[in-house]
C-alpha atoms as a PDB file:
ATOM      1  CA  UNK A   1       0.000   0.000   0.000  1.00  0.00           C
ATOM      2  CA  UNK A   2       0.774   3.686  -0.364  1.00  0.00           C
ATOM      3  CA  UNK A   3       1.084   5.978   2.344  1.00  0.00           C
ATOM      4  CA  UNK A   4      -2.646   7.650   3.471  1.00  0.00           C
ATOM      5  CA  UNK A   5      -0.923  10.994   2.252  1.00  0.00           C
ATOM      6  CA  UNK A   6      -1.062   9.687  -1.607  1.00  0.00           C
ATOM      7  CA  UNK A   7      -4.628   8.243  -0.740  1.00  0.00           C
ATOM      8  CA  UNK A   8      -5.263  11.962   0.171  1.00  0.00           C
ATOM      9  CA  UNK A   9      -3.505  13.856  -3.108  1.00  0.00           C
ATOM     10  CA  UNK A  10      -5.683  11.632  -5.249  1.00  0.00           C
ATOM     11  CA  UNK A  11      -8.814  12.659  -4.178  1.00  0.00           C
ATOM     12  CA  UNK A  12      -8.136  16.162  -5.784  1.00  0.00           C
ATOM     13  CA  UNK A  13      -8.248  14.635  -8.923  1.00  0.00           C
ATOM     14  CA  UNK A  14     -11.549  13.705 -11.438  1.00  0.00           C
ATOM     15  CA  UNK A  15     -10.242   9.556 -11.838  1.00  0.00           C
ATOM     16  CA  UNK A  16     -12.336   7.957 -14.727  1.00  0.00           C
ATOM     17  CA  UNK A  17      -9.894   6.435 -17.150  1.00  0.00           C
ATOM     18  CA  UNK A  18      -5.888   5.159 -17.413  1.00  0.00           C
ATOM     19  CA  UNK A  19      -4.812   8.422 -18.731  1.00  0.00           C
ATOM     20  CA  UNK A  20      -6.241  10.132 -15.822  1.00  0.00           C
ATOM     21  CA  UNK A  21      -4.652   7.607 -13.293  1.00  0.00           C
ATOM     22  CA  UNK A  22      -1.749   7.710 -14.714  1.00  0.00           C
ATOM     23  CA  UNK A  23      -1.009  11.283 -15.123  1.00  0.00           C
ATOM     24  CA  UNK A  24      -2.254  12.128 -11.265  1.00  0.00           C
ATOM     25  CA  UNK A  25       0.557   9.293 -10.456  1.00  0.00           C
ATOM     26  CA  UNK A  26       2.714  10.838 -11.847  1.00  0.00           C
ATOM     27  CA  UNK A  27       2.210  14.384 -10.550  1.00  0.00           C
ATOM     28  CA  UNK A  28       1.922  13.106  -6.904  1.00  0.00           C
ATOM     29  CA  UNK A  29       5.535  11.246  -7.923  1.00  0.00           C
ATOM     30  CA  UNK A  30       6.722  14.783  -8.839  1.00  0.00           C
ATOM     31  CA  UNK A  31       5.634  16.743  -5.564  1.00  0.00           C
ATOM     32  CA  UNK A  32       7.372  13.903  -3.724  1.00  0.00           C
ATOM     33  CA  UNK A  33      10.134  14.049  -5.942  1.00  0.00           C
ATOM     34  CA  UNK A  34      10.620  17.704  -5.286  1.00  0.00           C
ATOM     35  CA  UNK A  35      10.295  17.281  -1.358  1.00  0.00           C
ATOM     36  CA  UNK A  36      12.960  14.658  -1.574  1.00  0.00           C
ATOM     37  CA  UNK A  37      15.467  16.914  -3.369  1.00  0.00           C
ATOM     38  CA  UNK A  38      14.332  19.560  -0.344  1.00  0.00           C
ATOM     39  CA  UNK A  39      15.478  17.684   2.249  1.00  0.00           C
ATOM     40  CA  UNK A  40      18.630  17.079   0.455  1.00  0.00           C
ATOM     41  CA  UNK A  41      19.220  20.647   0.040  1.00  0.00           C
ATOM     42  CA  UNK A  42      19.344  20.944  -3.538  1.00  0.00           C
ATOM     43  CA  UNK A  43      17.263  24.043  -3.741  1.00  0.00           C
ATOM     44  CA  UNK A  44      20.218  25.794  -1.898  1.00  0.00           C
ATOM     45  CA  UNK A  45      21.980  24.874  -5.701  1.00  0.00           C
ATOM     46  CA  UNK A  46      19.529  25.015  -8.376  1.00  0.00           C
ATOM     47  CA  UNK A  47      15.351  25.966  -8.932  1.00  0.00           C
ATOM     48  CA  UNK A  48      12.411  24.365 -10.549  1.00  0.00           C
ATOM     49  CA  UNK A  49      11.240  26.169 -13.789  1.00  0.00           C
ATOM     50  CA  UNK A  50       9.442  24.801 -16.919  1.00  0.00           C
ATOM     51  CA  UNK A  51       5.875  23.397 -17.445  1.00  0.00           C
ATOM     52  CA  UNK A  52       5.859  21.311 -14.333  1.00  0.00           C
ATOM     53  CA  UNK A  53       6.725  24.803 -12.168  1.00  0.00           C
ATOM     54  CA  UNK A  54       3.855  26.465 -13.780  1.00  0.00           C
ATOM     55  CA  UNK A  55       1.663  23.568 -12.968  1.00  0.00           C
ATOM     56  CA  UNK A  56       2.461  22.639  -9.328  1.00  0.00           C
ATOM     57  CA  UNK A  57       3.356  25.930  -8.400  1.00  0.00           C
ATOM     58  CA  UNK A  58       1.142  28.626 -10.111  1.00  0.00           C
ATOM     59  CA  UNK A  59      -1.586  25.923 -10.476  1.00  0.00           C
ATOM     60  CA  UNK A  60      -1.405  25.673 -14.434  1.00  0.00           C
ATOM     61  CA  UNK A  61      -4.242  23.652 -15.304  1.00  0.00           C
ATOM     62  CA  UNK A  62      -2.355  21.354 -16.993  1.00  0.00           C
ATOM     63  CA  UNK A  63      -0.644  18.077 -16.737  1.00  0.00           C
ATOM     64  CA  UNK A  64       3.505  18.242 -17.312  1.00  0.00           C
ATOM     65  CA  UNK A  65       5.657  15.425 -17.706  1.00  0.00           C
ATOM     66  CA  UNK A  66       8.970  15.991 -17.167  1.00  0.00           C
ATOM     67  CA  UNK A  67      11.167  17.999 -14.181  1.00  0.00           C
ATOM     68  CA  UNK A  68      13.251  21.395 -15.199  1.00  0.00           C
ATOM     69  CA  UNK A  69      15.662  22.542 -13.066  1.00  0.00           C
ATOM     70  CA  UNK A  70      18.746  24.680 -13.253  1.00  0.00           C
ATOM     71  CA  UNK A  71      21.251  25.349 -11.352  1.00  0.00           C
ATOM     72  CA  UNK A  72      21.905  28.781  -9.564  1.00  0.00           C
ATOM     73  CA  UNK A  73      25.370  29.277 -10.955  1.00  0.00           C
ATOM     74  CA  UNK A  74      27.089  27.076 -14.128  1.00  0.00           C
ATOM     75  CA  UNK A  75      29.178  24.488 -12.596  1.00  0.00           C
ATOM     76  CA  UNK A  76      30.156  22.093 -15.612  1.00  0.00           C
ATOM     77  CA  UNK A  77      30.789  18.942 -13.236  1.00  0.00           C
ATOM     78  CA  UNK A  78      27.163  18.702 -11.536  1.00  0.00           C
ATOM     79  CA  UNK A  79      24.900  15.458 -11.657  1.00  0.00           C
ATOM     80  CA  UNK A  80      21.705  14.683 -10.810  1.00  0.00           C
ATOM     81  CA  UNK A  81      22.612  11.283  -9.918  1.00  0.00           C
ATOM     82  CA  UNK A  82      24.036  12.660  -6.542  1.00  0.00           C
ATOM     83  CA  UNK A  83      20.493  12.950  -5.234  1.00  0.00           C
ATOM     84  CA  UNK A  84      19.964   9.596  -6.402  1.00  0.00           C
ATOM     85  CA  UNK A  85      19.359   7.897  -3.017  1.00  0.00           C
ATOM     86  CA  UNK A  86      17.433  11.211  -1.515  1.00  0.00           C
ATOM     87  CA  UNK A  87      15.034  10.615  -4.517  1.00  0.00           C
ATOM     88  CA  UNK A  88      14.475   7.196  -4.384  1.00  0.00           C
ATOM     89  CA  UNK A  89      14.402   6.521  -0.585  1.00  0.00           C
ATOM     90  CA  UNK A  90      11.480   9.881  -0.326  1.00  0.00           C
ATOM     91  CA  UNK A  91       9.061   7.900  -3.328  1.00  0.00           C
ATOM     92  CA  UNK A  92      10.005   4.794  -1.345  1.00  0.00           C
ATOM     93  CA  UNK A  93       8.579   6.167   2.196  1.00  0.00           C
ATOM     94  CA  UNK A  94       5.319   7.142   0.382  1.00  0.00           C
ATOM     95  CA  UNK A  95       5.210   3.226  -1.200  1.00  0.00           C
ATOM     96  CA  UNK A  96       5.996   4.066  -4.483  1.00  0.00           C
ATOM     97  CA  UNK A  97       8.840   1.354  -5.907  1.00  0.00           C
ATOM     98  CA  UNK A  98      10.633   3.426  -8.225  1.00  0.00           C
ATOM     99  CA  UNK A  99      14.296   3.014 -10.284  1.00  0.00           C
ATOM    100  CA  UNK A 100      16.629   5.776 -10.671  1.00  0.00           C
ATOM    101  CA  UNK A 101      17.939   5.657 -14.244  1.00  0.00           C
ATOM    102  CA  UNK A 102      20.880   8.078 -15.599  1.00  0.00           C
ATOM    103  CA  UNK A 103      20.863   9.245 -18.599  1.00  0.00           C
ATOM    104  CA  UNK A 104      24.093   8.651 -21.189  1.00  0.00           C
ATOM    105  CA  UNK A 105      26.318  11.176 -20.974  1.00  0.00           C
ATOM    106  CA  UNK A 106      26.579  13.968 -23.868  1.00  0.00           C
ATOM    107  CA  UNK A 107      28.274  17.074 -24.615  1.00  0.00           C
ATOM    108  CA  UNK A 108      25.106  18.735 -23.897  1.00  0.00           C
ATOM    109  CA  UNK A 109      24.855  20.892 -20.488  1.00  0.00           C
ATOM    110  CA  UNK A 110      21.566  19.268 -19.680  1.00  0.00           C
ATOM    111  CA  UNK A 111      22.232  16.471 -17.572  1.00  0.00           C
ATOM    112  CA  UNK A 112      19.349  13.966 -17.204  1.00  0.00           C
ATOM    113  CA  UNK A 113      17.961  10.966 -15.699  1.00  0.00           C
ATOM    114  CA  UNK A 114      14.477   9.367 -15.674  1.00  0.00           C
ATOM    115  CA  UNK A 115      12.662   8.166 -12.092  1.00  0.00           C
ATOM    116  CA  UNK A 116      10.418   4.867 -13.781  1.00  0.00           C
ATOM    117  CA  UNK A 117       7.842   2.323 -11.769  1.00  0.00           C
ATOM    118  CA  UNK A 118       5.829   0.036 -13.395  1.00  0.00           C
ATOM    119  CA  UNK A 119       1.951   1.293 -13.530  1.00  0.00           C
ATOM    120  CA  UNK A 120      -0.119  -1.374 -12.826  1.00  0.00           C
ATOM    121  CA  UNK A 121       1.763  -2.414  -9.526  1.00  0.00           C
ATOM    122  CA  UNK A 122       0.677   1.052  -8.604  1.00  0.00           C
ATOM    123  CA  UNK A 123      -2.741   0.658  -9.540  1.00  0.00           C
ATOM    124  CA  UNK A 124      -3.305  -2.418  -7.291  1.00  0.00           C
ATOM    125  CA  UNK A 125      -1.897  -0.035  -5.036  1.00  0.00           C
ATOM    126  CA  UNK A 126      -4.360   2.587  -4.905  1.00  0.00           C
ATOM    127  CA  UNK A 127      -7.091   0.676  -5.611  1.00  0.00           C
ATOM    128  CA  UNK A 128      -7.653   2.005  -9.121  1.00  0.00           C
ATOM    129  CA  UNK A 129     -10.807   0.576 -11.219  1.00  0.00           C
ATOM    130  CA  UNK A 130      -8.704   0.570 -14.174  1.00  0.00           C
ATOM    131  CA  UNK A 131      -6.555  -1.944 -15.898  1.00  0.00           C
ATOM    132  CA  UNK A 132      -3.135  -1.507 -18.451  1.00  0.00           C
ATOM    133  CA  UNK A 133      -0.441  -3.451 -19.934  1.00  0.00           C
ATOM    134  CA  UNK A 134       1.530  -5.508 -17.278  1.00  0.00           C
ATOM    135  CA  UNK A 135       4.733  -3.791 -18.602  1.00  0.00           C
ATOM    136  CA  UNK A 136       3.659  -0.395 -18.651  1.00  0.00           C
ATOM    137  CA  UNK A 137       6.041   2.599 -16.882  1.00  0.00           C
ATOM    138  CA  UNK A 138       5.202   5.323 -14.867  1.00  0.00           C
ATOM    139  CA  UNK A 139       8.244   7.576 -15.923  1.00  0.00           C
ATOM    140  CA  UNK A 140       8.906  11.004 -15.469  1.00  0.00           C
ATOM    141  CA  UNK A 141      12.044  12.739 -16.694  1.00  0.00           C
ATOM    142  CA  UNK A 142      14.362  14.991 -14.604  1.00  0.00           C
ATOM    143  CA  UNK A 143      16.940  17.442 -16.296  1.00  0.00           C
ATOM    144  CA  UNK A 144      19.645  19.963 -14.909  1.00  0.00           C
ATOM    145  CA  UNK A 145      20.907  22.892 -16.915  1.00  0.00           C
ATOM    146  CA  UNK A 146      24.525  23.101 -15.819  1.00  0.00           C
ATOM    147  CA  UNK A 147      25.459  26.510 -17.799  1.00  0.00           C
ATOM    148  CA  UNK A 148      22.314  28.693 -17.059  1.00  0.00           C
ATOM    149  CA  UNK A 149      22.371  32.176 -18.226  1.00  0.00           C
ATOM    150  CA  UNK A 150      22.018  34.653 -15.574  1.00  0.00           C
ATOM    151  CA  UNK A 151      20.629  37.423 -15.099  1.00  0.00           C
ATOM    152  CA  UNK A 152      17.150  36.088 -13.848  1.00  0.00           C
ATOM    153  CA  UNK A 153      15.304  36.557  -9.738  1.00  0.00           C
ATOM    154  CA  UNK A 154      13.797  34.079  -7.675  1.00  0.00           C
ATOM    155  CA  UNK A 155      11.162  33.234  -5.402  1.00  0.00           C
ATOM    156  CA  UNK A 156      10.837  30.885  -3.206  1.00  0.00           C
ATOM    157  CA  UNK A 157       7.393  28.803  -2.912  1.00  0.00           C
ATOM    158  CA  UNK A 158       5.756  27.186  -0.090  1.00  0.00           C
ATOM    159  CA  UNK A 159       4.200  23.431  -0.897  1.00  0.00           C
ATOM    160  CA  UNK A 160       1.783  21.911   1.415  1.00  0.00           C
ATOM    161  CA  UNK A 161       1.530  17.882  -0.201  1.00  0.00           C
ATOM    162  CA  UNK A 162       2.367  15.582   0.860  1.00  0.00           C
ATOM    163  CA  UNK A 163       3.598  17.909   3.880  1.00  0.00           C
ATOM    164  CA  UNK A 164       5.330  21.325   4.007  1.00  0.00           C
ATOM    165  CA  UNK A 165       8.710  21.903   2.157  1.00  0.00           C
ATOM    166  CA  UNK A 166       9.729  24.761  -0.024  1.00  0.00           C
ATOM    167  CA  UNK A 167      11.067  25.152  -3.706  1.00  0.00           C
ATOM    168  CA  UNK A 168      12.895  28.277  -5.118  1.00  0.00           C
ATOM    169  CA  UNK A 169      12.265  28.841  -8.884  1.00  0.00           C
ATOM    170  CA  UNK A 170      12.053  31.839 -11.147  1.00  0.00           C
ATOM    171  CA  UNK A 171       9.801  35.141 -10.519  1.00  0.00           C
ATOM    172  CA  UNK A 172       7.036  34.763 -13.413  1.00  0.00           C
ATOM    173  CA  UNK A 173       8.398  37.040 -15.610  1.00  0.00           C
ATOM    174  CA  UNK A 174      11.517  35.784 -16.107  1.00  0.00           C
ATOM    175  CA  UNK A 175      10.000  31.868 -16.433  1.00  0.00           C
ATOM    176  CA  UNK A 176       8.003  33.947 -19.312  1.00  0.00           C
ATOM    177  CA  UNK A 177      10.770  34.636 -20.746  1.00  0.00           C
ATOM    178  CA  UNK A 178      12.359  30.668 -20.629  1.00  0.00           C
ATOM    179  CA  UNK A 179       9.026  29.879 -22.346  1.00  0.00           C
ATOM    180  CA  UNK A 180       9.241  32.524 -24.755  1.00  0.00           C
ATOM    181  CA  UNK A 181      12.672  31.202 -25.613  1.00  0.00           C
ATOM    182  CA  UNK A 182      11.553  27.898 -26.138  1.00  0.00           C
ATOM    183  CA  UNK A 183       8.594  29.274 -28.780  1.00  0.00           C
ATOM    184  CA  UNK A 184      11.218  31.024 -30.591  1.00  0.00           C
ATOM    185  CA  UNK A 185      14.080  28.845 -30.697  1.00  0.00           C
ATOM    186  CA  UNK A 186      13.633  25.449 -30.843  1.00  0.00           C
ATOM    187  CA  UNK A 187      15.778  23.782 -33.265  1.00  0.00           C
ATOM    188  CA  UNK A 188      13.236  21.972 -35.065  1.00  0.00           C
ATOM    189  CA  UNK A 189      10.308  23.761 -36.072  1.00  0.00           C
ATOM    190  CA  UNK A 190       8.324  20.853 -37.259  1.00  0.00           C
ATOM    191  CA  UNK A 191       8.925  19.535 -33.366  1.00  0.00           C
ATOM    192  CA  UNK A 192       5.939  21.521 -32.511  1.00  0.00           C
ATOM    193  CA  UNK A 193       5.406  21.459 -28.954  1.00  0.00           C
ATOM    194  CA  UNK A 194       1.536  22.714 -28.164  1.00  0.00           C
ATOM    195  CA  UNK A 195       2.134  22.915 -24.567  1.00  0.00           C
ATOM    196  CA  UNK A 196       4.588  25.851 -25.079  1.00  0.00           C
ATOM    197  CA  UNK A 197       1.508  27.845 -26.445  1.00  0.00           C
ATOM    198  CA  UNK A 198      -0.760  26.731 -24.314  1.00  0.00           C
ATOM    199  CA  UNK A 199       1.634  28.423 -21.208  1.00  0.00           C
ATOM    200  CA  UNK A 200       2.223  31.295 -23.089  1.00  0.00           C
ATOM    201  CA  UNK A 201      -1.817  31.646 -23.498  1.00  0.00           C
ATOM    202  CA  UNK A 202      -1.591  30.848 -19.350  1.00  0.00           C
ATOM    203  CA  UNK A 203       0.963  34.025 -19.018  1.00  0.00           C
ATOM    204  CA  UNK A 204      -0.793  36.326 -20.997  1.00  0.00           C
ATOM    205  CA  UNK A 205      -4.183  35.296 -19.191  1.00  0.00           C
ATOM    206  CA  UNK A 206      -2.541  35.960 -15.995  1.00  0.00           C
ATOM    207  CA  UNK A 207      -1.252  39.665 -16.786  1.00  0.00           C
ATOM    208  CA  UNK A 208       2.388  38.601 -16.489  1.00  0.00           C
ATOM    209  CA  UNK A 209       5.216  40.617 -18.300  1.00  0.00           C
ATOM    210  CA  UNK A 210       7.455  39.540 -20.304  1.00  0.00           C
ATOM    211  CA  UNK A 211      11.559  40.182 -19.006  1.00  0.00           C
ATOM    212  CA  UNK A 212      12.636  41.077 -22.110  1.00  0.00           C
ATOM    213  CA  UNK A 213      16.473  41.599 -20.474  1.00  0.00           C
ATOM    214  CA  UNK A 214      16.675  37.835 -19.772  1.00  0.00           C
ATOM    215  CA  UNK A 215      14.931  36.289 -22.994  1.00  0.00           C
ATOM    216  CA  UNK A 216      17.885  38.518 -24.573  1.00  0.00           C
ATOM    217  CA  UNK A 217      20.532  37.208 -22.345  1.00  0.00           C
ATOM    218  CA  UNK A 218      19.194  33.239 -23.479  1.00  0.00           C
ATOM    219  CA  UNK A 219      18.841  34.757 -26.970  1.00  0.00           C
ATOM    220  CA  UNK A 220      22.477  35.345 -27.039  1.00  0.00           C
ATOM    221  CA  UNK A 221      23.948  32.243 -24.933  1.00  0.00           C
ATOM    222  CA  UNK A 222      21.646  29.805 -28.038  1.00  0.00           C
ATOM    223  CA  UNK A 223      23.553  32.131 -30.776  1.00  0.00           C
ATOM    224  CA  UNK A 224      19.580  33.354 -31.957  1.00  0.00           C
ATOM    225  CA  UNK A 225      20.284  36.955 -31.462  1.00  0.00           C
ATOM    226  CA  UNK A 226      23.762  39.096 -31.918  1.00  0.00           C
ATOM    227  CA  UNK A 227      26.021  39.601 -28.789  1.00  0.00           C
ATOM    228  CA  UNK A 228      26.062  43.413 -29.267  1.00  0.00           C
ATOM    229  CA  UNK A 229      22.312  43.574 -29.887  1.00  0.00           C
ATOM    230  CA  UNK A 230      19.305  44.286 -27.049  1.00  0.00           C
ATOM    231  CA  UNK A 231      15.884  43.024 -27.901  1.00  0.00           C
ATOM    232  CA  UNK A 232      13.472  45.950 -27.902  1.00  0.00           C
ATOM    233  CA  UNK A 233       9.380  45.440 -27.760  1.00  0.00           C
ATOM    234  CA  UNK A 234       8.946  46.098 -31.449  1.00  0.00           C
ATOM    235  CA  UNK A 235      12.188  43.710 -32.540  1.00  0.00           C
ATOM    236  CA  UNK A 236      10.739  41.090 -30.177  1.00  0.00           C
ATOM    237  CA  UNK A 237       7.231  41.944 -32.396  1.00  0.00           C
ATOM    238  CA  UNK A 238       8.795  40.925 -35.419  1.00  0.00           C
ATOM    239  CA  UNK A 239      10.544  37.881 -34.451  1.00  0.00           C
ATOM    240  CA  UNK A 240       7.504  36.219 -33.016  1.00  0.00           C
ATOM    241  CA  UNK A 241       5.676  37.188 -35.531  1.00  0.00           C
ATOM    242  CA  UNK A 242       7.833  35.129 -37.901  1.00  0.00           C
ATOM    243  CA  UNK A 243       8.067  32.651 -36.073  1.00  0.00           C
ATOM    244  CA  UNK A 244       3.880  32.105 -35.394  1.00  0.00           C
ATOM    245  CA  UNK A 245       3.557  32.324 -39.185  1.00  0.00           C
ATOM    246  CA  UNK A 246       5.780  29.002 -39.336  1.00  0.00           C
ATOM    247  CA  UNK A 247       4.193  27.056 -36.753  1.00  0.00           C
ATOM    248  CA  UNK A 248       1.432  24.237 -37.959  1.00  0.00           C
ATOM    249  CA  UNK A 249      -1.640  24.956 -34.917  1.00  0.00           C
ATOM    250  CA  UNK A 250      -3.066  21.409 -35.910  1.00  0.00           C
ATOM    251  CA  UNK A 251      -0.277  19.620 -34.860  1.00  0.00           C
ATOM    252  CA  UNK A 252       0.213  21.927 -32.166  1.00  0.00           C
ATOM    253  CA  UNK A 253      -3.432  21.232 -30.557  1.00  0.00           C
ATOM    254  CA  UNK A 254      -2.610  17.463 -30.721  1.00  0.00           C
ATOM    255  CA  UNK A 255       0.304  18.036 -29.346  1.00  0.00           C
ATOM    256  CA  UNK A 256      -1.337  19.348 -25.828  1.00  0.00           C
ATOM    257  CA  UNK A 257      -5.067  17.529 -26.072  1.00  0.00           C
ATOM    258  CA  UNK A 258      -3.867  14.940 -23.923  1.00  0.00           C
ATOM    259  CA  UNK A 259      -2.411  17.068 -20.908  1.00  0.00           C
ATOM    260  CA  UNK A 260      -5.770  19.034 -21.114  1.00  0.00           C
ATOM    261  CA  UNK A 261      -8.265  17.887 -18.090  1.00  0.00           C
ATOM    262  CA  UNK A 262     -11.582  19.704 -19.090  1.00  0.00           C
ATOM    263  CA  UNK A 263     -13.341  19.349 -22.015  1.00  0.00           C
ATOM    264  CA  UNK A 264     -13.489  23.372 -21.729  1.00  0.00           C
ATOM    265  CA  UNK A 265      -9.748  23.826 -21.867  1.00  0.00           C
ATOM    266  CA  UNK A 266     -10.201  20.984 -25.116  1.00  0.00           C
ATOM    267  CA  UNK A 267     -12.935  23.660 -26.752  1.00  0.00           C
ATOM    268  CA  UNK A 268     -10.518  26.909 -26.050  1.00  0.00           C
ATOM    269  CA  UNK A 269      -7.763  24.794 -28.568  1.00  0.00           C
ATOM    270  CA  UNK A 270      -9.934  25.189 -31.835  1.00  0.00           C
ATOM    271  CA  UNK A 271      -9.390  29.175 -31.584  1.00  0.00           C
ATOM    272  CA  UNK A 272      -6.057  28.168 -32.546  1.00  0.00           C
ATOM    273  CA  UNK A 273      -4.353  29.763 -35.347  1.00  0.00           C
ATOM    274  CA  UNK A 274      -1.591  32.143 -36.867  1.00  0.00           C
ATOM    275  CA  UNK A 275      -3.839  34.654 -36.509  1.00  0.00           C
ATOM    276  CA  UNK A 276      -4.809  34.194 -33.002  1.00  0.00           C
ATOM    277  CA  UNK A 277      -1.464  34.121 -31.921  1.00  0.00           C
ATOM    278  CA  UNK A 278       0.166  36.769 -33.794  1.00  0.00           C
ATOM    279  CA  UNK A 279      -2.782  39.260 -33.681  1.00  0.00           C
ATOM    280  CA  UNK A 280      -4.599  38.463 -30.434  1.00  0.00           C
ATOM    281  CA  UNK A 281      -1.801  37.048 -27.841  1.00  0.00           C
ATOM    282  CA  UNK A 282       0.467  39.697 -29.037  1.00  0.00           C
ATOM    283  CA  UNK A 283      -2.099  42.629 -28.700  1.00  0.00           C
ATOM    284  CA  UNK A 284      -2.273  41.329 -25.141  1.00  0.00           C
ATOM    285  CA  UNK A 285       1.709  40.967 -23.916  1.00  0.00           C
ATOM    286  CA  UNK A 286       2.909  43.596 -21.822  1.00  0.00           C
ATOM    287  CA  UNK A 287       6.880  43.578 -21.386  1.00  0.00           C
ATOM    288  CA  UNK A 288       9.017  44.578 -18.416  1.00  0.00           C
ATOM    289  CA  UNK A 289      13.108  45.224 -19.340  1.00  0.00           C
END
C-alpha cells in the first residue's frame, strides 16, 4: 500500500480512465520528488522552472511530464545522480517502488535521468478501477541545466503535499521569458510542442510581463540573437511574428489535447491559429526590461 498521504492527493483529482490515473501518479511522484530533493538541500543549488513549475506551483491547469531545473550558478561537473538515493528513498517512504535511471552522458549541459515504476503495480496499489499493460512505466524525466544564463530573480514557494517543504524557482516574468525562448528557438520547427503555447496563453491570461532583459541574455547564450544587440518590444514583435507564421496549430493542438483535463480547456484549442497568436496574444503581452 501507499502511504494515506497519496490516498489523500488523489482525491483532488476527477479519476475515470488510465490516462487520468496515470497522469495524477505521476504528478503526486513529482511533488514527492521535489520534497525529496528539499530535504537534500538541492534548492540551496539550483530551482524548478518549466511546465511542471507552472503547474504545481502557479496551479497551471495542466498536466507536465517531465522535471526542469537549473542550477543557480554554471558548474560544468554537476549530476543529478548525486540525489539519487534522496530521490528514491522519499518515493520509497510514500510506497511508491521506483528506479533511478541516468541518462548517457553527452556534450550537452543538460544532464538527465528518468525516475520509472511500473503502472499497474501502482494501480493495485491505490485501488484504481482501471486496468493496463503488465509492462507499462510510470516515468517522469528529470533534467539539470549546468550553464544557465544569468541574469534572472527568484522566489521561493511554499508546498503543502504531501507535507510542508519549499522550492525556489524563477519570478514569473523571467520563467516567461524561458518559455518565450523555447517558442522562438527550438531547433526543429516541425517539433511543434503545443504545450509551449498553451503556457504562453496561461501568461498572458494571468497579466504577467514579459523580461525582455533575460529572454535577450538566453537569446544570445543559443547564438539566436547578436552579442552586441538588445531586444526591444517592437524587434521582439517581429521575431515572433515570424516565427507564429511558421508554426502548424493542428499539430500543435494534438500536441497538448492529452495534458488538457476539461473538455473546456479541449474547446478553447480550436481558436487556434496564426492569426490568433500573432494578432490576439500579441495585442495582449505587456513587457518589463
Amino acid at each position: 500500500m501507499v502511504n494515506e498521504a497519496v490516498l489523500t492527493m488523489l482525491k483532488k483529482y476527477q479519476l475515470n480512465n488510465v490516462q487520468d490515473y496515470e497522469n495524477a501518479l505521476k504528478e503526486i511522484i513529482q511533488e514527492i520528488a521535489l520534497l525529496g530533493l528539499w530535504r537534500a538541500k538541492f534548492f540551496e543549488h539550483a530551482l524548478f522552472y518549466g511546465g511542471s513549475a507552472l503547474r504545481i506551483l502557479f496551479d497551471l491547469n495542466r498536466y507536465s511530464e517531465d522535471l526542469d531545473f537549473s542550477l543557480l550558478k554554471p558548474q560544468a561537473d554537476f549530476k543529478i545522480d548525486r540525489y539519487q538515493n534522496a530521490l528514491v528513498t522519499e518515493l520509497r517512504g510514500f510506497g511508491f517502488d521506483v528506479i533511478f535511471e541516468q541518462k548517457q552522458k553527452s556534450l550537452s549541459a543538460i544532464d538527465s535521468a528518468f525516475l520509472k515504476a511500473n503502472t499497474m503495480a501502482h494501480f493495485i496499489k491505490v485501488n484504481a478501477q482501471v486496468k493496463t499493460h503488465a509492462d507499462a512505466k510510470l516515468q517522469i524525466k528529470l533534467e539539470v541545466d549546468r550553464d544557465p544564463p544569468q541574469g534572472f530573480t527568484t522566489q521561493t514557494k511554499i508546498q503543502i503535499f504531501p507535507i510542508a517543504y519549499s522550492v525556489v524557482t524563477m519570478t514569473l516574468p523571467d520563467l516567461f521569458a524561458g518559455k518565450m525562448h523555447a517558442i522562438l528557438c527550438r531547433e526543429r520547427i516541425h517539433n511543434v510542442k503545443g504545450r509551449d503555447f498553451y503556457d504562453l496563453v496561461w501568461y498572458v491570461r494571468n497579466s504577467v510581463p514579459l523580461r525582455l532583459s533575460y529572454l535577450s541574455t538566453k537569446m544570445h547564450q543559443t547564438k539566436n540573437l547578436a552579442d552586441d544587440q538588445k531586444l526591444t518590444a517592437d524587434q521582439f514583435r517581429k521575431i515572433f511574428t515570424a516565427r507564429i507564421n511558421a508554426v502548424d496549430f493542428k499539430m500543435a493542438s494534438a500536441d497538448v489535447l492529452p495534458f488538457l483535463r476539461s473538455q473546456q480547456e479541449r474547446d478553447e484549442l480550436q481558436f487556434w491559429s496564426k492569426d490568433f497568436f500573432a494578432a490576439t496574444i500579441l495585442s495582449k503581452m505587456s513587457f518589463i526590461d
